[in-house]
N, C-alpha and C. Protein backbone atom coordinates (compact mmCIF):
# COMPACT_ATOMS: atom_id res chain seq x y z
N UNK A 1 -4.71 -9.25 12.32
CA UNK A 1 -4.16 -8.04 11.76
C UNK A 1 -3.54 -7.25 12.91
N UNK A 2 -2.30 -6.64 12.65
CA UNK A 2 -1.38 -5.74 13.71
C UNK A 2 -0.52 -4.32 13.16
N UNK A 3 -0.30 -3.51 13.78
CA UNK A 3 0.43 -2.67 13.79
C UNK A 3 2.04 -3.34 13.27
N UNK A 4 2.99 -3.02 13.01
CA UNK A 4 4.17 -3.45 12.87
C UNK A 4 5.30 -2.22 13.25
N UNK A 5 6.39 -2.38 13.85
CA UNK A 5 7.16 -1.14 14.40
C UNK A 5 8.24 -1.46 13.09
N UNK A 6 9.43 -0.76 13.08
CA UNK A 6 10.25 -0.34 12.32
C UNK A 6 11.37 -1.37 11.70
N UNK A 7 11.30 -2.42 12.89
CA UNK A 7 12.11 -3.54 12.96
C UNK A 7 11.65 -4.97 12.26
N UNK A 8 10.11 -4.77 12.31
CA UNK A 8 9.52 -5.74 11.35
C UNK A 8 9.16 -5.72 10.03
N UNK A 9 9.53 -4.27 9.64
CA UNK A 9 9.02 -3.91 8.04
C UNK A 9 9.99 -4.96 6.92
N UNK A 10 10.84 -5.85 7.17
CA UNK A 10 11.66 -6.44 6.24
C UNK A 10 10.14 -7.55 6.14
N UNK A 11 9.37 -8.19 7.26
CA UNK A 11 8.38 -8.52 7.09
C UNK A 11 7.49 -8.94 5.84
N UNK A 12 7.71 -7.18 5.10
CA UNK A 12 6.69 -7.61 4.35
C UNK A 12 7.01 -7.68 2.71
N UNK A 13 8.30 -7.79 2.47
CA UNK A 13 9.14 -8.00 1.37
C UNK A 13 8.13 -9.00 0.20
N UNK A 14 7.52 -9.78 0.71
CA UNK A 14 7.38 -10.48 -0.45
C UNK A 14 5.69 -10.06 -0.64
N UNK A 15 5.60 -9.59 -0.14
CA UNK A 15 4.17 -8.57 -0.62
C UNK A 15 4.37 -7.61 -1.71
N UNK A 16 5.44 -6.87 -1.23
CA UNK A 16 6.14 -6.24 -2.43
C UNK A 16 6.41 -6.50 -3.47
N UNK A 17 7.09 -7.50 -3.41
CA UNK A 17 7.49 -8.52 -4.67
C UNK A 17 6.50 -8.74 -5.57
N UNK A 18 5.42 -9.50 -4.96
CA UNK A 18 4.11 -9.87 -5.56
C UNK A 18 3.18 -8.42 -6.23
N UNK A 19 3.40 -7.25 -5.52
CA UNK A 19 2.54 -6.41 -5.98
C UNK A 19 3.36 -5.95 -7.43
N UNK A 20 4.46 -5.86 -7.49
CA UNK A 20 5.66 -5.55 -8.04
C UNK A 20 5.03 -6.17 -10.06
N UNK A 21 5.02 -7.53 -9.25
CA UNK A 21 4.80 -8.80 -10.18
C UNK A 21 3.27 -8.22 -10.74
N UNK A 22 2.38 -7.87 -10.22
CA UNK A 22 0.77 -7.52 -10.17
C UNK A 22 1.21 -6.00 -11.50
N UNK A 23 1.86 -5.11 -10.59
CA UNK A 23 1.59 -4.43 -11.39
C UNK A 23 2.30 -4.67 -12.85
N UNK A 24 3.84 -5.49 -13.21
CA UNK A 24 3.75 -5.88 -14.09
C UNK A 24 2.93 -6.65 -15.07
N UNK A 25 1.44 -7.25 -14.84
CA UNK A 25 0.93 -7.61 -15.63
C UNK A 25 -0.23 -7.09 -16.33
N UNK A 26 -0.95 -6.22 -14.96
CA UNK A 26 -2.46 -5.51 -14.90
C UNK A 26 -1.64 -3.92 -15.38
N UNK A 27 -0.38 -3.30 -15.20
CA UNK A 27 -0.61 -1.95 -16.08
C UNK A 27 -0.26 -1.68 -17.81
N UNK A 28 -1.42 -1.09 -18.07
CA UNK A 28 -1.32 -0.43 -19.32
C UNK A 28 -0.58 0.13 -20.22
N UNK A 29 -0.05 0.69 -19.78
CA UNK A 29 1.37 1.41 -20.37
C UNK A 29 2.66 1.19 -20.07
N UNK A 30 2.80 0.60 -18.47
CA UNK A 30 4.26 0.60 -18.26
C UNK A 30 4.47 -0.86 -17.58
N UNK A 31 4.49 -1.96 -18.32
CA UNK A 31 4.68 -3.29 -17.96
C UNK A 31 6.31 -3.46 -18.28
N UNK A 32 6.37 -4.04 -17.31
CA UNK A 32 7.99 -4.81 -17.00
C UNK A 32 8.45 -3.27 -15.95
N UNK A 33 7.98 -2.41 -15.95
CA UNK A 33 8.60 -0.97 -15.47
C UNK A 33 9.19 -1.15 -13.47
N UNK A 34 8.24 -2.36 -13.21
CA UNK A 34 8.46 -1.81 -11.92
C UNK A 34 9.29 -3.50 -10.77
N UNK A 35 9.69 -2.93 -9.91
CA UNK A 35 9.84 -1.47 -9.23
C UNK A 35 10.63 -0.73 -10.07
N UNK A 36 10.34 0.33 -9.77
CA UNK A 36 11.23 1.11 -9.89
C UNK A 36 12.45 1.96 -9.16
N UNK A 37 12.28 1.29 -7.69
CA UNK A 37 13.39 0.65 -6.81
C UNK A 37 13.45 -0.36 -6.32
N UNK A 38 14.54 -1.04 -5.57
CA UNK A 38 14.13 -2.04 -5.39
C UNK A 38 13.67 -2.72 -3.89
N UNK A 39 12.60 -3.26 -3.75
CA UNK A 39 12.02 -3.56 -2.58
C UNK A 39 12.74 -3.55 -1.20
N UNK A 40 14.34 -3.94 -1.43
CA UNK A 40 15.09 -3.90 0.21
C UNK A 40 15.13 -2.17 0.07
N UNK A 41 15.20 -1.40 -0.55
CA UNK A 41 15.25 -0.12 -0.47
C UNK A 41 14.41 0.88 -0.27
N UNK A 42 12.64 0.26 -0.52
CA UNK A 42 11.82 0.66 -0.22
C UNK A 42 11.76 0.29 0.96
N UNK A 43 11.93 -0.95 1.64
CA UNK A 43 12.00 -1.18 3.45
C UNK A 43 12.74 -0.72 3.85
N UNK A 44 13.29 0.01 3.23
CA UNK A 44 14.84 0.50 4.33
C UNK A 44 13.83 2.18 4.65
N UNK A 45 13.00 2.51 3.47
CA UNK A 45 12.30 3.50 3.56
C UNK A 45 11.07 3.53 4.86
N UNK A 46 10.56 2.16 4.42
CA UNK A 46 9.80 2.18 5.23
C UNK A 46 10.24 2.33 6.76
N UNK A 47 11.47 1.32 7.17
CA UNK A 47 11.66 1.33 8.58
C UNK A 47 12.09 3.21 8.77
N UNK A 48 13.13 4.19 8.06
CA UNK A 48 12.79 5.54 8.64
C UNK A 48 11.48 5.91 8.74
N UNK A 49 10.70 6.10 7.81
CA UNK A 49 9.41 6.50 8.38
C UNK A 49 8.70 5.89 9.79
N UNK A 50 8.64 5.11 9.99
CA UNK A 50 8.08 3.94 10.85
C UNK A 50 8.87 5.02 12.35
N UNK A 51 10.15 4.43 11.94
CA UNK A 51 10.61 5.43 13.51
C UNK A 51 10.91 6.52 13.61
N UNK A 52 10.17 7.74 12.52
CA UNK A 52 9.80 9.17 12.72
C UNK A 52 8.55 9.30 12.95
N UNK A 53 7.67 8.11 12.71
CA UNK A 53 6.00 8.50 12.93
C UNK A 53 5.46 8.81 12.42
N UNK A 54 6.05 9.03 10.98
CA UNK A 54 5.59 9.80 10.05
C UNK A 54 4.56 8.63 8.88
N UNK A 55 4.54 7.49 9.48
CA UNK A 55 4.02 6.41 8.58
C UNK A 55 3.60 5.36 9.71
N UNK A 56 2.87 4.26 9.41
CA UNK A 56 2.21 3.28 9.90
C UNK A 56 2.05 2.11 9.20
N UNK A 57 2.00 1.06 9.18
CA UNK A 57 1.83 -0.43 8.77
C UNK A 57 0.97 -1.19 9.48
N UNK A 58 0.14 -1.83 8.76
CA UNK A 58 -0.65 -2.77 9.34
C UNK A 58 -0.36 -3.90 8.62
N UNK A 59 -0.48 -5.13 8.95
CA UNK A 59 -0.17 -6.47 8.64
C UNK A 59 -1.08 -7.57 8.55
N UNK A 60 -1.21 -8.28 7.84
CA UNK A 60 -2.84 -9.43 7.62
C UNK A 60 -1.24 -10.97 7.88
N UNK A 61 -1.28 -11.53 8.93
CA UNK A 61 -0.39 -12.54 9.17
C UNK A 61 -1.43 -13.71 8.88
N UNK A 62 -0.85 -15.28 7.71
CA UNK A 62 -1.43 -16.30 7.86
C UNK A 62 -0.46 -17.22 8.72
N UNK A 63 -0.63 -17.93 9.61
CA UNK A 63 0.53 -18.71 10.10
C UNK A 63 1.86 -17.93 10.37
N UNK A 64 2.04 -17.06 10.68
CA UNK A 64 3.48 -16.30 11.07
C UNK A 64 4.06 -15.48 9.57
N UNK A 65 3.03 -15.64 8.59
CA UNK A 65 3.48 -15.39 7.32
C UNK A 65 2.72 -13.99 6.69
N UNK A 66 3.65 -12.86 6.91
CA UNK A 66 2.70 -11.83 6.15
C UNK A 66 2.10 -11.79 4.98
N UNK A 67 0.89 -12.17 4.52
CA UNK A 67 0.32 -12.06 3.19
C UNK A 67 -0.55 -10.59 2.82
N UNK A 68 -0.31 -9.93 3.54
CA UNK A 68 -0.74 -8.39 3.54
C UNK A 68 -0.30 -7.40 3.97
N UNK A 69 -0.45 -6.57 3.55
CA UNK A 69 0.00 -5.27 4.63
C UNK A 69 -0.86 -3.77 3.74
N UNK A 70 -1.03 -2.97 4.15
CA UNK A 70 -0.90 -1.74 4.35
C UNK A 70 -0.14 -0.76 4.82
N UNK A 71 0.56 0.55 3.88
CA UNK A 71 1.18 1.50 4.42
C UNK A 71 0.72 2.62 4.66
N UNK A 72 0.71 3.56 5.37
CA UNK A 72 -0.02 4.92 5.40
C UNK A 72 0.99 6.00 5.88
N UNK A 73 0.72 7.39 5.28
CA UNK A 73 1.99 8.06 5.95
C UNK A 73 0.94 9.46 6.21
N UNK A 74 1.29 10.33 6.93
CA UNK A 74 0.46 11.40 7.59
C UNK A 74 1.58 12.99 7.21
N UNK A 75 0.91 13.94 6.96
CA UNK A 75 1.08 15.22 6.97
C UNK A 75 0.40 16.10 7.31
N UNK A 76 0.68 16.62 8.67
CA UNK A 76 -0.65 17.46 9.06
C UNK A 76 -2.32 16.85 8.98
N UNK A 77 -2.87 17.55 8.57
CA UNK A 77 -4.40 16.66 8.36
C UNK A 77 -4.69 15.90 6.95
N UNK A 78 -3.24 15.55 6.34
CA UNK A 78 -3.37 15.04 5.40
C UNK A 78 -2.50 13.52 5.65
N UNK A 79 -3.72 12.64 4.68
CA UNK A 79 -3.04 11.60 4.85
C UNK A 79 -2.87 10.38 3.35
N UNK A 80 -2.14 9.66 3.19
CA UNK A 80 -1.94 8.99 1.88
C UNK A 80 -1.93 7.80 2.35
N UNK A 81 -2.79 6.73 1.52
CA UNK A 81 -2.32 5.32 1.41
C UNK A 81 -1.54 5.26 0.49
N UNK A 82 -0.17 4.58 1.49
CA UNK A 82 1.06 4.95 0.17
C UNK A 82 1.16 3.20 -0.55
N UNK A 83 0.84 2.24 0.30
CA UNK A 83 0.70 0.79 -0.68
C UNK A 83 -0.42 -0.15 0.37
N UNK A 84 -0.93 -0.73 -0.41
CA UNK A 84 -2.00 -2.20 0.07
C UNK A 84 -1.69 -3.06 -0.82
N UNK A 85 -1.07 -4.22 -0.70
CA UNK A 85 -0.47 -5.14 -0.92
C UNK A 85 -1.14 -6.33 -0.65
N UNK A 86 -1.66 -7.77 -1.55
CA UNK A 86 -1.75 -8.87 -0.96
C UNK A 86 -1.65 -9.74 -1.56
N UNK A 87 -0.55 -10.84 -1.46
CA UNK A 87 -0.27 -12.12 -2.20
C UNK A 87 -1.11 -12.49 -2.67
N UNK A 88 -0.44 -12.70 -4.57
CA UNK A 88 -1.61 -13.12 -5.15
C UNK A 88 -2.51 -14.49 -4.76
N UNK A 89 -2.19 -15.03 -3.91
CA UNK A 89 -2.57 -16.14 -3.71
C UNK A 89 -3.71 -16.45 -2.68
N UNK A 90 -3.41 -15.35 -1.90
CA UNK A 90 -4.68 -14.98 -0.86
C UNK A 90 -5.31 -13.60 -0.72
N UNK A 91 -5.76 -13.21 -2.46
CA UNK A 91 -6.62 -12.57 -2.65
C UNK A 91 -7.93 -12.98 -2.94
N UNK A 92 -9.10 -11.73 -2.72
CA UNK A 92 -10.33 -12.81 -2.79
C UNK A 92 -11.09 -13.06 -1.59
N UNK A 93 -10.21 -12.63 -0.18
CA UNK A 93 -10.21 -13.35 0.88
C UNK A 93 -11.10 -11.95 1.84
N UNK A 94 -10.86 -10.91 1.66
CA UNK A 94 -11.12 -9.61 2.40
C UNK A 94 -9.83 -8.72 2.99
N UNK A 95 -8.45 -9.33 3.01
CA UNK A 95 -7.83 -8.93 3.60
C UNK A 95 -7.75 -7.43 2.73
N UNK A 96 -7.75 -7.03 1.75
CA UNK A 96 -7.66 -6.04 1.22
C UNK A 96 -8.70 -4.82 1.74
N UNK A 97 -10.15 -5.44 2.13
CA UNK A 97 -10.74 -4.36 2.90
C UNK A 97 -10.71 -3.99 4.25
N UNK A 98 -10.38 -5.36 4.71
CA UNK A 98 -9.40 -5.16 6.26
C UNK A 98 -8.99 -4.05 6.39
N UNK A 99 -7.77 -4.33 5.21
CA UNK A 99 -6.70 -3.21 5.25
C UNK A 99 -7.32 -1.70 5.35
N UNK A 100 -7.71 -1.57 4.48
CA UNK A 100 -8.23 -0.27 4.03
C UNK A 100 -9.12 0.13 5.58
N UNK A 101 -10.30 -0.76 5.83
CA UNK A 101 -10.61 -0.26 7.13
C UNK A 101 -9.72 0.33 8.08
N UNK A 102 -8.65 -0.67 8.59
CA UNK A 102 -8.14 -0.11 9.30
C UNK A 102 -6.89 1.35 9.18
N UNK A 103 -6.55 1.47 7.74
CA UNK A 103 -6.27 2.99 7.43
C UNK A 103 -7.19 3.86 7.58
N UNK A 104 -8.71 3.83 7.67
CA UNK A 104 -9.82 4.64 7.85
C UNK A 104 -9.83 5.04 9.19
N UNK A 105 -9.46 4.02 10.24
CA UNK A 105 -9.86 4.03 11.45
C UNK A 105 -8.12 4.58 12.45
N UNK A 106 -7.64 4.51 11.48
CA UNK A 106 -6.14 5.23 11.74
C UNK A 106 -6.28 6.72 11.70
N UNK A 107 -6.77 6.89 10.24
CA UNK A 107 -6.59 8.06 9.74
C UNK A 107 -7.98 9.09 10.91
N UNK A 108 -8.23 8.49 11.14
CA UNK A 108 -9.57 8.65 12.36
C UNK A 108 -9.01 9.28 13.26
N UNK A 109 -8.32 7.95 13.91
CA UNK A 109 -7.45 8.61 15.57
C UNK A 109 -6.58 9.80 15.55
N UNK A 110 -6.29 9.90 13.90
CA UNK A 110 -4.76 11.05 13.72
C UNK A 110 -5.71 12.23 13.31
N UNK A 111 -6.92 12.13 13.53
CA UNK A 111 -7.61 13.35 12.84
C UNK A 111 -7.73 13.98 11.51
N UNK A 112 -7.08 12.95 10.42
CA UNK A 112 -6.44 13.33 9.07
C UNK A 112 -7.95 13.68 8.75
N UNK A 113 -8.20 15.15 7.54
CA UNK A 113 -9.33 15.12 7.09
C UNK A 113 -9.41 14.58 5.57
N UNK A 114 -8.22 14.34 4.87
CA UNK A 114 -8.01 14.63 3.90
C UNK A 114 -6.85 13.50 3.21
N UNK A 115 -7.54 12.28 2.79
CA UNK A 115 -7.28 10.78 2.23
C UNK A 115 -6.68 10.62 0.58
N UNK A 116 -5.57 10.67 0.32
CA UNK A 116 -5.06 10.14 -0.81
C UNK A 116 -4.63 8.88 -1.50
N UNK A 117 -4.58 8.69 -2.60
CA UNK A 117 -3.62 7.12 -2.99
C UNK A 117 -3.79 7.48 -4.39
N UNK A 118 -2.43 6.86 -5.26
CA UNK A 118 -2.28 6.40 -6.16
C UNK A 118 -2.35 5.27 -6.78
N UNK A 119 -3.05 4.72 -8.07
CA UNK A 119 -3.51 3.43 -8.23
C UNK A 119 -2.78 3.60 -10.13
N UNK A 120 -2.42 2.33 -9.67
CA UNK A 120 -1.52 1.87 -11.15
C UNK A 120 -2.93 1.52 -12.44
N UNK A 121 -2.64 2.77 -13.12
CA UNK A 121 -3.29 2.58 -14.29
C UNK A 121 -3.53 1.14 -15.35
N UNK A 122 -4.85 0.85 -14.66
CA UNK A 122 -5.27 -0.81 -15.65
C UNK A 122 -5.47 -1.86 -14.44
N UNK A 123 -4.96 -1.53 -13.39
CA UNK A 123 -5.13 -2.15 -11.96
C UNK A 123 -6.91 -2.17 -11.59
N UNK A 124 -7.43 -3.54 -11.47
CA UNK A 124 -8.64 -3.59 -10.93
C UNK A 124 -9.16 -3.24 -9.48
N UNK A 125 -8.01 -2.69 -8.71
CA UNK A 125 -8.18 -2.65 -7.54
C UNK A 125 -8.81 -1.34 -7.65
N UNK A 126 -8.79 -0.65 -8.07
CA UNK A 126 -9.81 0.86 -8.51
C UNK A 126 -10.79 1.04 -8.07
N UNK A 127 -11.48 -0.96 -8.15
CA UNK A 127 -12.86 -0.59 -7.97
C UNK A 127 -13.26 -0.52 -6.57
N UNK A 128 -12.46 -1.40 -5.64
CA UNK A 128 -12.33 -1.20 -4.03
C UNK A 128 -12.36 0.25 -3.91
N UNK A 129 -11.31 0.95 -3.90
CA UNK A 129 -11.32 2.14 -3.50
C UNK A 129 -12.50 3.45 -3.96
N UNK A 130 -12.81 2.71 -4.83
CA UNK A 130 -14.44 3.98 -4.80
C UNK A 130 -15.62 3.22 -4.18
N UNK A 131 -15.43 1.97 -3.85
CA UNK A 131 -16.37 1.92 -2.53
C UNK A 131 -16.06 2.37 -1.43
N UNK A 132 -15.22 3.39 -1.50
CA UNK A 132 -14.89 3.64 0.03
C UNK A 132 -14.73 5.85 -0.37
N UNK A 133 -15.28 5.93 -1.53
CA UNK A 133 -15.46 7.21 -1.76
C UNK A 133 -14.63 7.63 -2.44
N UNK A 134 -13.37 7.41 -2.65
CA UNK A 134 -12.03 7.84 -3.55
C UNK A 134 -12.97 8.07 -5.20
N UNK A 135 -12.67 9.52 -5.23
CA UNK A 135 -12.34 9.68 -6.93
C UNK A 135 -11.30 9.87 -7.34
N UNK A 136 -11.51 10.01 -8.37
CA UNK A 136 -9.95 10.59 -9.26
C UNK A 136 -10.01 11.87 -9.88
N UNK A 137 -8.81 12.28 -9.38
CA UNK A 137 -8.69 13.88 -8.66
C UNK A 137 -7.83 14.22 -10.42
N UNK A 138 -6.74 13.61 -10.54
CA UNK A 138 -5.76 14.17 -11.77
C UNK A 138 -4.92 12.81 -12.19
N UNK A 139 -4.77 12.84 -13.65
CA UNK A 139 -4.04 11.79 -14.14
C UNK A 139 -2.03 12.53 -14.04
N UNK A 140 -1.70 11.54 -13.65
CA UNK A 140 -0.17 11.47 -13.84
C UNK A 140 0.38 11.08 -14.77
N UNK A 141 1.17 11.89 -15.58
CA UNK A 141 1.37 11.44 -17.13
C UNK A 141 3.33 11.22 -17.12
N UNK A 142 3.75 10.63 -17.29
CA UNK A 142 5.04 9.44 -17.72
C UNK A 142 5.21 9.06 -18.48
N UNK A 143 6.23 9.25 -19.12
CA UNK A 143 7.44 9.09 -20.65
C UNK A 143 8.94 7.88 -19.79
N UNK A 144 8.65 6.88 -19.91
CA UNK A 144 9.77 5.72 -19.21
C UNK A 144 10.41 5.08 -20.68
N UNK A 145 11.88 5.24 -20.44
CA UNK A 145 12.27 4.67 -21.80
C UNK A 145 13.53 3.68 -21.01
């Protein structure tokens, strides 16, 4: 697992893809909906953040092949996991708590007191994140036609 700078975020494209694919099947209400941009455009996002500092990536590499990642972005003492991502194919494995550790241990060094994320309604990954203390603060309500 590594840090990634601004130049490697095309990297993790097919994580995206796959989560993309994930959440089309596991959400409740809004299947077929996503993305709702499209993944070279979210990396194009990611690499500005990346070289304002305003965000971070970590990476789970099998063989030269990203099958994970984590994004995190910082505001003052606030901080968001903005995606954790991992091919469906090498889930199961831990890389998903990897991940999350090492946003803990990020959000550590940056002094953040104060940990967010959004989780796609019907998504089992829910249950990870309240082993790690996350409740649910407010539902987000969406009309997509």
């Amino acid at each position: 697992m590594r840090e990634i700078k601004a130049d490697e975020a095309y990297k993790v494209y097919d994580c995206l893809e796959s989560m993309a694919e994930h959440h089309n099947k596991v959400s409740t209400y809004f299947k077929g909906h996503y993305p709702t941009i499209s993944s070279k455009e979210i990396i194009r996002d990611f690499e500005r953040k990346l070289e304002e500092g305003k965000a971070f990536i970590s990476v789970v590499e099998n063989e030269d092949k990203v099958v994970g990642f984590c994004k995190i972005s910082v505001n003052g003492s606030e901080g968001v996991i903005d995606y954790l991502a991992v091919l469906e194919e090498e889930r199961g494995r831990g890389y998903g708590t990897a991940l999350i550790d090492w946003a803990f241990k990020k959000f550590a060094e940056l002094n953040i007191t104060g940990i967010e994320l959004k989780v796609v309604y019907g998504n089992d990954v829910i249950n990870l994140y309240k082993k790690y203390g996350f409740k649910e603060k407010s539902i987000i309500m969406r009309v997509s036609k």
